[in-house]
N, C-alpha and C. Protein backbone atom coordinates (compact mmCIF):
# COMPACT_ATOMS: atom_id res chain seq x y z
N UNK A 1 -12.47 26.34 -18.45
CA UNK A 1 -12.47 24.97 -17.95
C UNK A 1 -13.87 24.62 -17.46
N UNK A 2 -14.22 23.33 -17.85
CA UNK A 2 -15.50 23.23 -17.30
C UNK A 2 -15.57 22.73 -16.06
N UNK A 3 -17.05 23.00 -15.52
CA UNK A 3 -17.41 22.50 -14.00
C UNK A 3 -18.23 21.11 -14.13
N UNK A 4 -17.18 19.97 -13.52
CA UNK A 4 -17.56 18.94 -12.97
C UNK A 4 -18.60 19.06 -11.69
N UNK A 5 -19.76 17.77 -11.88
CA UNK A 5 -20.14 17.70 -10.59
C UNK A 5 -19.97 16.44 -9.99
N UNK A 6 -19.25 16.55 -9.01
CA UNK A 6 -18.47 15.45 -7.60
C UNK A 6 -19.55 15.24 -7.44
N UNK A 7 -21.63 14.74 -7.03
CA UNK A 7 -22.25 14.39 -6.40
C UNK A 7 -22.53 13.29 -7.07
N UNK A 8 -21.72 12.56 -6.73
CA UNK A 8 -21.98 10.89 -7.35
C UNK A 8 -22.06 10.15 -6.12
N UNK A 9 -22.95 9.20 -6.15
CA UNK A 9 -23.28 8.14 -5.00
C UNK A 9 -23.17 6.72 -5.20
N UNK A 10 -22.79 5.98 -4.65
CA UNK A 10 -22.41 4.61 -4.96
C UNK A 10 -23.54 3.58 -4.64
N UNK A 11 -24.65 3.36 -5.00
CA UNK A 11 -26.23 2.76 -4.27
C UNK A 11 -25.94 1.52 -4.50
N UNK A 12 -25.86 0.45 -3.02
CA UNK A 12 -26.08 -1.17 -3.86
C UNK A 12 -26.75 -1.56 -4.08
N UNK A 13 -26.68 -2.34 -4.92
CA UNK A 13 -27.88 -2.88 -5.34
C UNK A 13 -27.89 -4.68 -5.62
N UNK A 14 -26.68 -4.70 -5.54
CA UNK A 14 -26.58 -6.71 -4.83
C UNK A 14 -25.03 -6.96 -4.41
N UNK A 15 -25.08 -8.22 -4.07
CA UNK A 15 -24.32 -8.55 -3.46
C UNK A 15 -23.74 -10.60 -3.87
N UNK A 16 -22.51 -10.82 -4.34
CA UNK A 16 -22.25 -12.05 -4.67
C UNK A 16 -21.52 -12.93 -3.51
N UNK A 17 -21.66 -13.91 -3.34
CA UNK A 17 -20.14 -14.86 -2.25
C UNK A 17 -20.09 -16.11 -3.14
N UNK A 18 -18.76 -16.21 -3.05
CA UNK A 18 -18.36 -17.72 -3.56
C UNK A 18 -17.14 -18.34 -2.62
N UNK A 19 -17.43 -20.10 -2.22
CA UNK A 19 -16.50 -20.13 -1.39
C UNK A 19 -15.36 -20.24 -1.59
N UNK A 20 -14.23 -20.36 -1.38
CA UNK A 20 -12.70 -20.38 -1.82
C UNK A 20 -12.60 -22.02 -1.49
N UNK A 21 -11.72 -22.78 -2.02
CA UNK A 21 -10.73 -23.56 -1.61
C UNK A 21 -10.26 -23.77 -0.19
N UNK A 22 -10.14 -24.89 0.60
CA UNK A 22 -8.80 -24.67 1.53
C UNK A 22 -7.69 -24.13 1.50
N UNK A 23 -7.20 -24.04 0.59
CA UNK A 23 -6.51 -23.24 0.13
C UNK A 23 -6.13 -21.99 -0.16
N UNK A 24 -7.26 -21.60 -0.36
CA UNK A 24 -7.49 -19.67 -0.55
C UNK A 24 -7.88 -19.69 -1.97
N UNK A 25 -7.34 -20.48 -3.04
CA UNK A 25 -7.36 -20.77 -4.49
C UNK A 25 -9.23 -20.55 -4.66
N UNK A 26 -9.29 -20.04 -5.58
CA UNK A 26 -10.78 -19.80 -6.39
C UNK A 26 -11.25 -21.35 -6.44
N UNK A 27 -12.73 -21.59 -5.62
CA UNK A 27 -12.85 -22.99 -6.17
C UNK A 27 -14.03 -22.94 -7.30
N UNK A 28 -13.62 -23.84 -8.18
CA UNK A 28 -14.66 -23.54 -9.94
C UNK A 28 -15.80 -24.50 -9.52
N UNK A 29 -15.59 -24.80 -8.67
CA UNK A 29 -17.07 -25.44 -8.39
C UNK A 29 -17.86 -25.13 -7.16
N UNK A 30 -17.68 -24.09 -6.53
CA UNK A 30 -18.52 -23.81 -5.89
C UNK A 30 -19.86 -22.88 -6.60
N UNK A 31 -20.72 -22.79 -5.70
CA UNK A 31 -22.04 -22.43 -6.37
C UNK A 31 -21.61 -20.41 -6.20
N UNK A 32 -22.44 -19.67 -6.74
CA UNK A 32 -22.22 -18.54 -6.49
C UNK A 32 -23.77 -18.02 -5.87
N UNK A 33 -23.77 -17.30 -4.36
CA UNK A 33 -25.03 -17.08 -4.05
C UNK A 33 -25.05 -15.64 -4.48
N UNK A 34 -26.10 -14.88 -4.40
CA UNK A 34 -26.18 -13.95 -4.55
C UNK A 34 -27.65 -13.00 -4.37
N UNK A 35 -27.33 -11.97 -3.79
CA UNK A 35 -28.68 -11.52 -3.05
C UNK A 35 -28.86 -10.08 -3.27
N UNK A 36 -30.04 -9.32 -3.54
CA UNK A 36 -30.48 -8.23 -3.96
C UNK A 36 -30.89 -7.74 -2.70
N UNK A 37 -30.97 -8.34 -1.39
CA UNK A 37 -31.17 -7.60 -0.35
C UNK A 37 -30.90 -6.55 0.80
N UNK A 38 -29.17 -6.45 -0.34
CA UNK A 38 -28.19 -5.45 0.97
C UNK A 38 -28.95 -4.08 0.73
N UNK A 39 -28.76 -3.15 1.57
CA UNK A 39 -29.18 -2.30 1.68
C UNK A 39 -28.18 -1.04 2.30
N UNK A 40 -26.96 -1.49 2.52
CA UNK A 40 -25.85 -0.45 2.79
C UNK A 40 -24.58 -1.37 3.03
N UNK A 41 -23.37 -0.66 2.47
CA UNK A 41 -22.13 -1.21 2.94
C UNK A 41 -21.28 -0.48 3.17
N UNK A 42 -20.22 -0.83 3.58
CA UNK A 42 -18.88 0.34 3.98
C UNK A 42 -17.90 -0.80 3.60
N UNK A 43 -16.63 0.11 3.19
CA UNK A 43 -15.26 -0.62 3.69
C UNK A 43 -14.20 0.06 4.40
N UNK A 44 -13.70 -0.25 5.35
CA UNK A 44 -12.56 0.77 6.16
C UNK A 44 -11.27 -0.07 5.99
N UNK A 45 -10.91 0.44 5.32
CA UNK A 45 -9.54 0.39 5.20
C UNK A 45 -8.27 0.18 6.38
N UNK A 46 -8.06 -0.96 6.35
CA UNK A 46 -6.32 -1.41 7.73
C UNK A 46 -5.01 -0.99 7.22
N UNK A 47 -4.47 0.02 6.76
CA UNK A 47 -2.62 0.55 6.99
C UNK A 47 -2.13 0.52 7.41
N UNK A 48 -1.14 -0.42 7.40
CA UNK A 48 0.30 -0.45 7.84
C UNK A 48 1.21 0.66 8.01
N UNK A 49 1.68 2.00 8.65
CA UNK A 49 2.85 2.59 8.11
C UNK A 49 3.74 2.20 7.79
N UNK A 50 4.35 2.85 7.19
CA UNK A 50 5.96 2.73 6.52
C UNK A 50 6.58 3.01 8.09
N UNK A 51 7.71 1.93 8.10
CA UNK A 51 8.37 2.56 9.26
C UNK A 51 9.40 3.69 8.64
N UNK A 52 10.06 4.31 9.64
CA UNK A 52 10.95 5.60 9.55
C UNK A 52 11.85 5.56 10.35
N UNK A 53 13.14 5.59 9.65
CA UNK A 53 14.56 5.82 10.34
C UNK A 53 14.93 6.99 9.84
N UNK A 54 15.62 7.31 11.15
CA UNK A 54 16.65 8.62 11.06
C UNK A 54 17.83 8.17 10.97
N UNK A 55 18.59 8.55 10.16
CA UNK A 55 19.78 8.43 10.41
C UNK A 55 20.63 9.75 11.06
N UNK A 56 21.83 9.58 12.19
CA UNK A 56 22.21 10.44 12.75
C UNK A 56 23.59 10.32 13.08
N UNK A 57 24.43 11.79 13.01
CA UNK A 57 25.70 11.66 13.20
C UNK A 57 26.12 12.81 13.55
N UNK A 58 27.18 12.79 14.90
CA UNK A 58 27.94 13.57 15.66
C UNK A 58 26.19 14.74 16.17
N UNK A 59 25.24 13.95 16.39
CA UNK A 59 24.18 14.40 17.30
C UNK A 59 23.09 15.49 16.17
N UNK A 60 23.37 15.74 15.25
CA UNK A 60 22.27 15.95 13.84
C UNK A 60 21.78 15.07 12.71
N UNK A 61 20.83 15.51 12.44
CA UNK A 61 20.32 14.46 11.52
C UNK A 61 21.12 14.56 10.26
N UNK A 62 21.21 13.36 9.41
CA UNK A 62 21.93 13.26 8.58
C UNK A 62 21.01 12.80 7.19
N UNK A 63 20.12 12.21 7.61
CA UNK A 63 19.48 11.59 6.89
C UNK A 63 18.13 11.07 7.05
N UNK A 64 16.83 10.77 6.43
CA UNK A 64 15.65 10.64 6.91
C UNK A 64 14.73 9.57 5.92
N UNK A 65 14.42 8.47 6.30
CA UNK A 65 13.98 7.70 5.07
C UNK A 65 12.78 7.12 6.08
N UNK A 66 11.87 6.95 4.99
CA UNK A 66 10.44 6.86 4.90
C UNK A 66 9.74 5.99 4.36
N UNK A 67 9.30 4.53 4.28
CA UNK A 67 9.07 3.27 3.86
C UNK A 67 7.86 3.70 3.45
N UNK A 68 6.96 3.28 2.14
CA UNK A 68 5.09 3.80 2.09
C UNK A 68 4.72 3.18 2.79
N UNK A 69 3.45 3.40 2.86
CA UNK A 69 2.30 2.83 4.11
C UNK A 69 1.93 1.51 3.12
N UNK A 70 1.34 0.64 4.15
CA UNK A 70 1.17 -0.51 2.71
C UNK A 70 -0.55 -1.11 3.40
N UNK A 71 -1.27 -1.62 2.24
CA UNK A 71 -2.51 -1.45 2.77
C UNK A 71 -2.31 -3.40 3.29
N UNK A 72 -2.96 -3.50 4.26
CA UNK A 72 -3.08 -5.24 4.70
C UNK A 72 -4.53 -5.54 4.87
N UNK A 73 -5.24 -5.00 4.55
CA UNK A 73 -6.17 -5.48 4.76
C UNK A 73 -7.56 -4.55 4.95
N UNK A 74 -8.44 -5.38 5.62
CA UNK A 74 -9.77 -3.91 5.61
C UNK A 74 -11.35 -4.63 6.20
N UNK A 75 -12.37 -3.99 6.97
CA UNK A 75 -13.52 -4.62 7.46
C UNK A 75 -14.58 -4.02 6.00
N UNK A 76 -15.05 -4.99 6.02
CA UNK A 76 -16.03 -4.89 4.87
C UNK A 76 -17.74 -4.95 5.59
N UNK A 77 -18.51 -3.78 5.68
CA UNK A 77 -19.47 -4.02 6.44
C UNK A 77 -20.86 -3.97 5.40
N UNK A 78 -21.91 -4.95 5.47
CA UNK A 78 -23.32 -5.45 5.15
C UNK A 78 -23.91 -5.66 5.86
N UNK A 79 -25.58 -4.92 5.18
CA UNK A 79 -26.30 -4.94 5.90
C UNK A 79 -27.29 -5.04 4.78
N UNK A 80 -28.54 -6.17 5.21
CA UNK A 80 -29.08 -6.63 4.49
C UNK A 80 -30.18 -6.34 5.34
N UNK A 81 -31.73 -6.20 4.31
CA UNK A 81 -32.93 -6.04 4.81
C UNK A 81 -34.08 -6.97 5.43
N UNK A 82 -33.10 -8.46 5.47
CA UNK A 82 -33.96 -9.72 5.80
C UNK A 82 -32.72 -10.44 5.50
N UNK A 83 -33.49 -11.82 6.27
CA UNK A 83 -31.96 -12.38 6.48
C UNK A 83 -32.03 -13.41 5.23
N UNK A 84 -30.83 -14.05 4.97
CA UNK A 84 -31.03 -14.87 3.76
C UNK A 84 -29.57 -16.37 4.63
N UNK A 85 -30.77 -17.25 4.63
CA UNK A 85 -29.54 -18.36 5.64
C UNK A 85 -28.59 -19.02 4.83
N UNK A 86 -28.99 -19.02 3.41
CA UNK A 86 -27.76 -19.62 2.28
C UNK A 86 -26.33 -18.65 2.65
N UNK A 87 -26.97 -17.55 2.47
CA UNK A 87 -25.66 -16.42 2.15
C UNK A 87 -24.96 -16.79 4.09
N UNK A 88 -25.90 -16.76 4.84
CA UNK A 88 -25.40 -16.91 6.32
C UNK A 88 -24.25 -17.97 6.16
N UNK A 89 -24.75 -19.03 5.51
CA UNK A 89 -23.77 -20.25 5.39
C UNK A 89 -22.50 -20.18 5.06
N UNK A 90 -22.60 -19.81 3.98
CA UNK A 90 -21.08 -19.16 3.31
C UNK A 90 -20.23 -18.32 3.96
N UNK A 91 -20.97 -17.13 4.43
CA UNK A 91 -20.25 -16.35 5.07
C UNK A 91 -19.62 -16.51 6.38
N UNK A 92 -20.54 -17.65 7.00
CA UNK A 92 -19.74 -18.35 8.25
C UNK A 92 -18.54 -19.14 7.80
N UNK A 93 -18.42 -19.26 6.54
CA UNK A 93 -17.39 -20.40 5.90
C UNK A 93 -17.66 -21.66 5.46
N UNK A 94 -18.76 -21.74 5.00
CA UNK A 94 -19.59 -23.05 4.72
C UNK A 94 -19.54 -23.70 5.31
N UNK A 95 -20.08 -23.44 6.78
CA UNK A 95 -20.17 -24.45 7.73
C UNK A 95 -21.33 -24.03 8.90
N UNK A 96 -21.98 -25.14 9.41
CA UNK A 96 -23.36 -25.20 10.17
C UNK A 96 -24.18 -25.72 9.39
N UNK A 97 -25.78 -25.55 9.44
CA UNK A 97 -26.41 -25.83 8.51
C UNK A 97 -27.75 -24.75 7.96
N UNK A 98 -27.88 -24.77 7.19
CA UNK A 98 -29.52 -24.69 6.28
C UNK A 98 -30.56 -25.21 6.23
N UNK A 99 -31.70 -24.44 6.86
CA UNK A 99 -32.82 -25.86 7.36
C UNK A 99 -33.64 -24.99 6.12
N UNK A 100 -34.08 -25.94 5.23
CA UNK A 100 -35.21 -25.91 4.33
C UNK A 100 -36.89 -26.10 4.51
N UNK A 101 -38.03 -25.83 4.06
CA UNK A 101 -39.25 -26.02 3.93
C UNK A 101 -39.51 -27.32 3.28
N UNK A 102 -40.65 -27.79 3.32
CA UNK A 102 -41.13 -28.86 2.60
C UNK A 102 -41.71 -28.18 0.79
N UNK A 103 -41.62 -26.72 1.01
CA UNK A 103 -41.82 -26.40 -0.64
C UNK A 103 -40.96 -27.55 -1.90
N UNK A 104 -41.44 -27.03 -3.09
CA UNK A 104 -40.81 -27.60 -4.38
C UNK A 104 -40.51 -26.48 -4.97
N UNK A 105 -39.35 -26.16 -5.46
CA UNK A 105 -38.53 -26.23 -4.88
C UNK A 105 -37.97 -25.63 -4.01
N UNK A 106 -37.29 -26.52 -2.75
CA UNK A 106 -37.26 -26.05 -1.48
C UNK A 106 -36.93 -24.73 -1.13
N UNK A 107 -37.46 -23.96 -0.37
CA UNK A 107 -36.95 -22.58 0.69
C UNK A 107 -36.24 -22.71 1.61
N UNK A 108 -35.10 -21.86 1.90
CA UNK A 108 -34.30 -21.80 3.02
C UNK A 108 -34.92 -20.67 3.97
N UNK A 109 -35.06 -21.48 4.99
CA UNK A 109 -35.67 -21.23 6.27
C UNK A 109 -35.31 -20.96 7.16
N UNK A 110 -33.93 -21.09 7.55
CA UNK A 110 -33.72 -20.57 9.09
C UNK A 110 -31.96 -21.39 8.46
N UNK A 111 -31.05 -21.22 9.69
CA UNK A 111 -29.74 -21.24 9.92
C UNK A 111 -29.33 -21.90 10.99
N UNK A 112 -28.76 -23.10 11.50
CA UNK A 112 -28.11 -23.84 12.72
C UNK A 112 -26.68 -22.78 12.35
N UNK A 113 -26.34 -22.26 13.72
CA UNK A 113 -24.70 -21.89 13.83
C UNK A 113 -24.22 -22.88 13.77
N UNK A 114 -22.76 -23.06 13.63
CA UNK A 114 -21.72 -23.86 13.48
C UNK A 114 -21.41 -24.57 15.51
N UNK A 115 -21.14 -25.19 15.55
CA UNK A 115 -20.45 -25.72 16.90
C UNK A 115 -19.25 -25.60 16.62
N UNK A 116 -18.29 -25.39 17.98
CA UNK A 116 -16.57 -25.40 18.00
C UNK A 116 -15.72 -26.18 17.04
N UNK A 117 -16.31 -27.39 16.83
CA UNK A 117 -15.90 -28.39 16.01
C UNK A 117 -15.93 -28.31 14.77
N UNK A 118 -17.14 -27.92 14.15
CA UNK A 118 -17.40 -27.43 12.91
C UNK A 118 -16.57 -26.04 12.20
N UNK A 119 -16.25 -25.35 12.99
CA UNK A 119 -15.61 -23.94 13.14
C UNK A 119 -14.22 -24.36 12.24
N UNK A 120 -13.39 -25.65 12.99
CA UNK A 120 -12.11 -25.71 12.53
C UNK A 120 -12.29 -26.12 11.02
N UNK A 121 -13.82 -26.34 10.22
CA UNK A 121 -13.27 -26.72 8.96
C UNK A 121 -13.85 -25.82 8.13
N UNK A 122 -14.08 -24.44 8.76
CA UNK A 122 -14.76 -23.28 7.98
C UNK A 122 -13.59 -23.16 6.75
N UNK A 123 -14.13 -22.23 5.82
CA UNK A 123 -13.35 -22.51 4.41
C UNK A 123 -13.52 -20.31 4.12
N UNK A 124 -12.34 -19.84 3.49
CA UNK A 124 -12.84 -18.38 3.19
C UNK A 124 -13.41 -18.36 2.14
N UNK A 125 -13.92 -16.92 1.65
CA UNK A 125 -15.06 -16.98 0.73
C UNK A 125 -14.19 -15.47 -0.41
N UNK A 126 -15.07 -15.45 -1.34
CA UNK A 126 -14.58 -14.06 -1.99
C UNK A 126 -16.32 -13.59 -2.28
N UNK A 127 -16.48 -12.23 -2.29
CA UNK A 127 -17.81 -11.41 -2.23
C UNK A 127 -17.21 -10.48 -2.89
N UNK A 128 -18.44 -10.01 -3.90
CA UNK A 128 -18.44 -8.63 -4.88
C UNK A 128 -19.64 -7.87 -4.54
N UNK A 129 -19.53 -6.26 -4.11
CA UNK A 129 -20.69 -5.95 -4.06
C UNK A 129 -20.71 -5.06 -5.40
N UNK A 130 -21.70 -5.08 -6.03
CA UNK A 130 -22.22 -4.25 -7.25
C UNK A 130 -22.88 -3.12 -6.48
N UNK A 131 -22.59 -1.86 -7.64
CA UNK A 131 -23.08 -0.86 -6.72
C UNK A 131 -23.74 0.12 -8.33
N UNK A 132 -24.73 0.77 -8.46
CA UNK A 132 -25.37 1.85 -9.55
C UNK A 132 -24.44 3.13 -9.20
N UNK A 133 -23.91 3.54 -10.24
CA UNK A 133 -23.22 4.91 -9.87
C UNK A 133 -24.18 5.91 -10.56
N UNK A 134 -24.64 6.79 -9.52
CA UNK A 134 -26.03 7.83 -9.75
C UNK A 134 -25.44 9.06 -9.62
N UNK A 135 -25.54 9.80 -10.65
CA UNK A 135 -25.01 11.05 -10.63
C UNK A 135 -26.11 12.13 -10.63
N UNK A 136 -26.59 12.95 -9.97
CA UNK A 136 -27.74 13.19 -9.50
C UNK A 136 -29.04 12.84 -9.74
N UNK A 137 -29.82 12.40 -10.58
CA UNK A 137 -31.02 11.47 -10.56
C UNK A 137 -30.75 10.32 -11.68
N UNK A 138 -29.67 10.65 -12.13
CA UNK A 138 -29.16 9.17 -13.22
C UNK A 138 -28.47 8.37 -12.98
N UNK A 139 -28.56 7.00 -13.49
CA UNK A 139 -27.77 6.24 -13.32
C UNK A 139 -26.72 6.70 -14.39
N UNK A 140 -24.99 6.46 -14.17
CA UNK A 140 -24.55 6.72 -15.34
C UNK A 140 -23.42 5.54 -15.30
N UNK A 141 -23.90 4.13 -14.74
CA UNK A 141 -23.26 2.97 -14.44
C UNK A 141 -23.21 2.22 -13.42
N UNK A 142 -22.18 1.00 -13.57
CA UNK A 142 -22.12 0.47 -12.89
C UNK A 142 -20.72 0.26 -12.23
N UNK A 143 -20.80 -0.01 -10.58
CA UNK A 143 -19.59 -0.14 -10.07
C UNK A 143 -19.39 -1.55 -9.76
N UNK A 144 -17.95 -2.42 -10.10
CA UNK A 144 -17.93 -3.99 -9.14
C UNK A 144 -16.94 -4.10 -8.05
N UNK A 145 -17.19 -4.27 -6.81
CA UNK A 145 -16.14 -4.15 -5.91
C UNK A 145 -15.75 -5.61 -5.42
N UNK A 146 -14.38 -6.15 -6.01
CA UNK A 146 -14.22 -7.39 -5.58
C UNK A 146 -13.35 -7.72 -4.35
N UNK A 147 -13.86 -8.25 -3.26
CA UNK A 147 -12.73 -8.94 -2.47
C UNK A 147 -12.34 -10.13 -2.41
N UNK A 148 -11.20 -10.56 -2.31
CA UNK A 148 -10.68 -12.14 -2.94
C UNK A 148 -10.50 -13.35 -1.38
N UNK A 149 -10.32 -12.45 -0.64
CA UNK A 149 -10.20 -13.41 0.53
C UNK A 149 -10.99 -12.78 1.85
N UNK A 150 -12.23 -13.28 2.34
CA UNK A 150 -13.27 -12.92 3.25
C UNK A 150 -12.93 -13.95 4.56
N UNK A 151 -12.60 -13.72 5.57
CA UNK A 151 -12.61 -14.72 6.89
C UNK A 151 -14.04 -14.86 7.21
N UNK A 152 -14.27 -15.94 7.63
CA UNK A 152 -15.51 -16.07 8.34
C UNK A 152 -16.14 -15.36 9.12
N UNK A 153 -17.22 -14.87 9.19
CA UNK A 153 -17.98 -13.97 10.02
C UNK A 153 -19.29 -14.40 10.45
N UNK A 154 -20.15 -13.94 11.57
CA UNK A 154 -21.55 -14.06 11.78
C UNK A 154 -22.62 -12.92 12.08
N UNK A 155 -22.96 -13.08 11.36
CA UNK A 155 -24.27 -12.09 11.02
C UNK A 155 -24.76 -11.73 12.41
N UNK A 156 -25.07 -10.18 12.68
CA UNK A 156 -26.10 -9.78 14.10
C UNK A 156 -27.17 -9.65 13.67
N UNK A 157 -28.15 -9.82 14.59
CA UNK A 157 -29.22 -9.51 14.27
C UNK A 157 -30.17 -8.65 15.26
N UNK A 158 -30.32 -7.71 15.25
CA UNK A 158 -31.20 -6.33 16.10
C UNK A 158 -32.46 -7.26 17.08
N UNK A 159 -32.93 -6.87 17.64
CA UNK A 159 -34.20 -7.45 18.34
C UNK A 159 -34.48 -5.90 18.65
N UNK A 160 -35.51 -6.20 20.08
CA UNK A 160 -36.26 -5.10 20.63
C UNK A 160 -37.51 -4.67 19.58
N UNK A 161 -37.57 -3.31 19.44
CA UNK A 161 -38.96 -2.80 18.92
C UNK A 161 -38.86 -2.57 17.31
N UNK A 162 -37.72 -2.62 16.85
CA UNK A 162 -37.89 -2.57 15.63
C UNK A 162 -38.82 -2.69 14.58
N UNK A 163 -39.12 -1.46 13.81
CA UNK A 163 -40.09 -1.55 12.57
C UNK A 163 -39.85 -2.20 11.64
N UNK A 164 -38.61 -2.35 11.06
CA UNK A 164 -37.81 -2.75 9.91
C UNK A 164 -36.47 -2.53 10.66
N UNK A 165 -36.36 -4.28 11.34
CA UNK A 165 -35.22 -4.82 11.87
C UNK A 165 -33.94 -4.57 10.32
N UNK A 166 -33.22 -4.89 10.81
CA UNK A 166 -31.77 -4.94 9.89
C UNK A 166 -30.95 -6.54 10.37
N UNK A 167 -30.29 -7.18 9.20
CA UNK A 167 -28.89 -7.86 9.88
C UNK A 167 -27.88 -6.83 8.96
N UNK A 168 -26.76 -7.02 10.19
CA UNK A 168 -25.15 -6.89 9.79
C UNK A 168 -24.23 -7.70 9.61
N UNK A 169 -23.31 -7.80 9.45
CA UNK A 169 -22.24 -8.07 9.55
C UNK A 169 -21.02 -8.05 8.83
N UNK A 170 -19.78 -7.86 9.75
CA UNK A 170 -18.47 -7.14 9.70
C UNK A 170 -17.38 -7.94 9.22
N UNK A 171 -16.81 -8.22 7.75
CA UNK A 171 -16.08 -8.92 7.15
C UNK A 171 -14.67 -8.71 7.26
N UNK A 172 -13.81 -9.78 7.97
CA UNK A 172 -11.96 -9.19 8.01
C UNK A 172 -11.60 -9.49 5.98
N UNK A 173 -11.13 -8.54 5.20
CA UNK A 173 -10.43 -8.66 4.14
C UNK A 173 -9.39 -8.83 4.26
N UNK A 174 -8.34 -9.52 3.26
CA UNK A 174 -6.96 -9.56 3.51
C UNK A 174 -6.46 -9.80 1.81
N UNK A 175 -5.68 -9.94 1.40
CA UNK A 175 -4.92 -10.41 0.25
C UNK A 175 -4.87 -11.77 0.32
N UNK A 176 -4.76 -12.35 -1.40
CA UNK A 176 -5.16 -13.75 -1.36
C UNK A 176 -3.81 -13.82 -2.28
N UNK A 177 -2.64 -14.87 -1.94
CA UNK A 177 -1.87 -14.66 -2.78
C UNK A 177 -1.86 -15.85 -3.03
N UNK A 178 -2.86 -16.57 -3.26
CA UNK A 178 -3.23 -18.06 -3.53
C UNK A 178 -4.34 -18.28 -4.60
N UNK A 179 -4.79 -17.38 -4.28
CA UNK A 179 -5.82 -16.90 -5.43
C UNK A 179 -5.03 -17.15 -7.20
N UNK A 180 -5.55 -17.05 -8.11
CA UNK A 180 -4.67 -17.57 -9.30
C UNK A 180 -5.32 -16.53 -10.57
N UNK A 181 -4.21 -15.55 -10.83
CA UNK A 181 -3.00 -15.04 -10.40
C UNK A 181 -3.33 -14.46 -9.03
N UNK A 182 -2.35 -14.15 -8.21
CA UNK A 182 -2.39 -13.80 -6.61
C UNK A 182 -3.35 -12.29 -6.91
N UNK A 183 -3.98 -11.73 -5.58
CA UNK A 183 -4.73 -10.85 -5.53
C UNK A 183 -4.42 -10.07 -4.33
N UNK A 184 -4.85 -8.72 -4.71
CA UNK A 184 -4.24 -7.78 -3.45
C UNK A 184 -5.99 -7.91 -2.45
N UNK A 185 -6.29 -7.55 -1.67
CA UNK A 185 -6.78 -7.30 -0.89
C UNK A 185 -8.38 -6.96 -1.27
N UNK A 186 -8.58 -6.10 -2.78
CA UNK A 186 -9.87 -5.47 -3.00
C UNK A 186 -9.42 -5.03 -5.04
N UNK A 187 -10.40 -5.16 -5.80
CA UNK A 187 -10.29 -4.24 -7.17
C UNK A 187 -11.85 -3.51 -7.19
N UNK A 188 -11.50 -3.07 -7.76
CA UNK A 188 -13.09 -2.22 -8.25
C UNK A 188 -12.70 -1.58 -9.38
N UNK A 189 -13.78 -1.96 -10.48
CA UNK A 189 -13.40 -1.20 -11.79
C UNK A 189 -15.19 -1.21 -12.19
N UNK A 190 -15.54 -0.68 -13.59
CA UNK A 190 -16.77 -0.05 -13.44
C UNK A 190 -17.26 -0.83 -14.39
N UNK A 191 -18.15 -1.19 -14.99
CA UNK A 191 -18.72 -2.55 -15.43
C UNK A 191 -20.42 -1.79 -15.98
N UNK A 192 -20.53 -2.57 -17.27
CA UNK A 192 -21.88 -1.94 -18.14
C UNK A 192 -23.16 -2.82 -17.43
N UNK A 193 -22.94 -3.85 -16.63
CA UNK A 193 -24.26 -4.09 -16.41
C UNK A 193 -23.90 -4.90 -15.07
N UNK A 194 -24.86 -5.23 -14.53
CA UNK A 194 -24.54 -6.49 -12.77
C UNK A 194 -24.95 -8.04 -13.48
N UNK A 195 -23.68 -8.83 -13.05
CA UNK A 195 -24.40 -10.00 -13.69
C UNK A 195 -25.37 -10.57 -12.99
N UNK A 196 -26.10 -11.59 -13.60
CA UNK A 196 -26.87 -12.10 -12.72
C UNK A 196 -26.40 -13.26 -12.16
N UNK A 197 -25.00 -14.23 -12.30
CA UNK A 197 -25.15 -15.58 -11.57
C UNK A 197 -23.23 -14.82 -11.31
């Protein structure tokens, strides 16, 4: 039998958001941003257990049943090497604003947060991170990790002495069963190249 080698690494190498609908539904006209700047991600996984009954009679067990664990959801964490205020936008839920430069054509420059008010008409988003699957100094593909329904989030950002500051931030996933056809929570399947739009 031959020897496999398990040292495969998952490296990203970009990152997509598109906003959803009020609805949760895929909207075909939103723009798709997308940024080559992440530089690490995680996802941790939220489980539900199965609940568990005993069943019991004349004071022994009789019986023992076991529901599966069911997945609901999951934090999706990015971290990007500079900040990018388009992607900020979206990911707040397309809401606040984008302050631009006087360039042609224009640069996004900085980020207004949202106010309380603005908050109630945030919208969710769906994000794919593409990832190179490197099997010890080769690439031997590509990975796409899709999530279909992203809640709004806001980016941290480090201060103090930093050499090469970082932003984060921590995405709630959930299942989109509005989505068309409905969607569980996350897919990932492996893909010959990263698109570009």
């Amino acid at each position: 039998m031959a020897t496999c080698s398990c040292a495969i690494v998952y490296e990203p190498v970009a990152v997509h958001f598109k906003s959803l609908l009020a609805s949760g539904a895929a909207n075909p006209a939103s723009v798709k941003y997308l940024s080559d700047n992440i530089i690490d991600w995680d996802f941790k996984k939220e489980v539900e257990a199965g609940k568990k009954v005993v069943l019991t009679c004349g004071g022994r067990v009789k019986n023992t049943m076991q529901q599966s664990d069911a997945l609901t959801g999951g934090t999706l964490k990015l971290t990007f090497c500079c900040e990018d205020p388009e992607i900020e936008h979206v990911v707040a839920g397309s809401i606040g604003m984008v302050t631009y430069d006087s360039s042609s054509p224009p640069c996004a420059i900085g980020y207004n947060m949202p106010t309380p008010t603005e908050q109630t008409s945030a919208v969710d988003y769906e994000c794919w991170v593409y990832c190179k699957v490197v099997s010890g100094s080769s690439v031997t593909g590509y990975k796409e990790f899709h999530f279909y329904d992203c809640k709004p989030s806001y980016f941290e950002e480090g201060g103090g002495q930093e050499e090469y500051p970082t932003i984060t931030v921590d995405i709630n996933c959930v299942d989109n069963p509005n989505y068309s056809p409905a969607k569980g929570v996350a897919t990932k399947i492996k893909i010959a190249a990263i698109p570009t739009v």
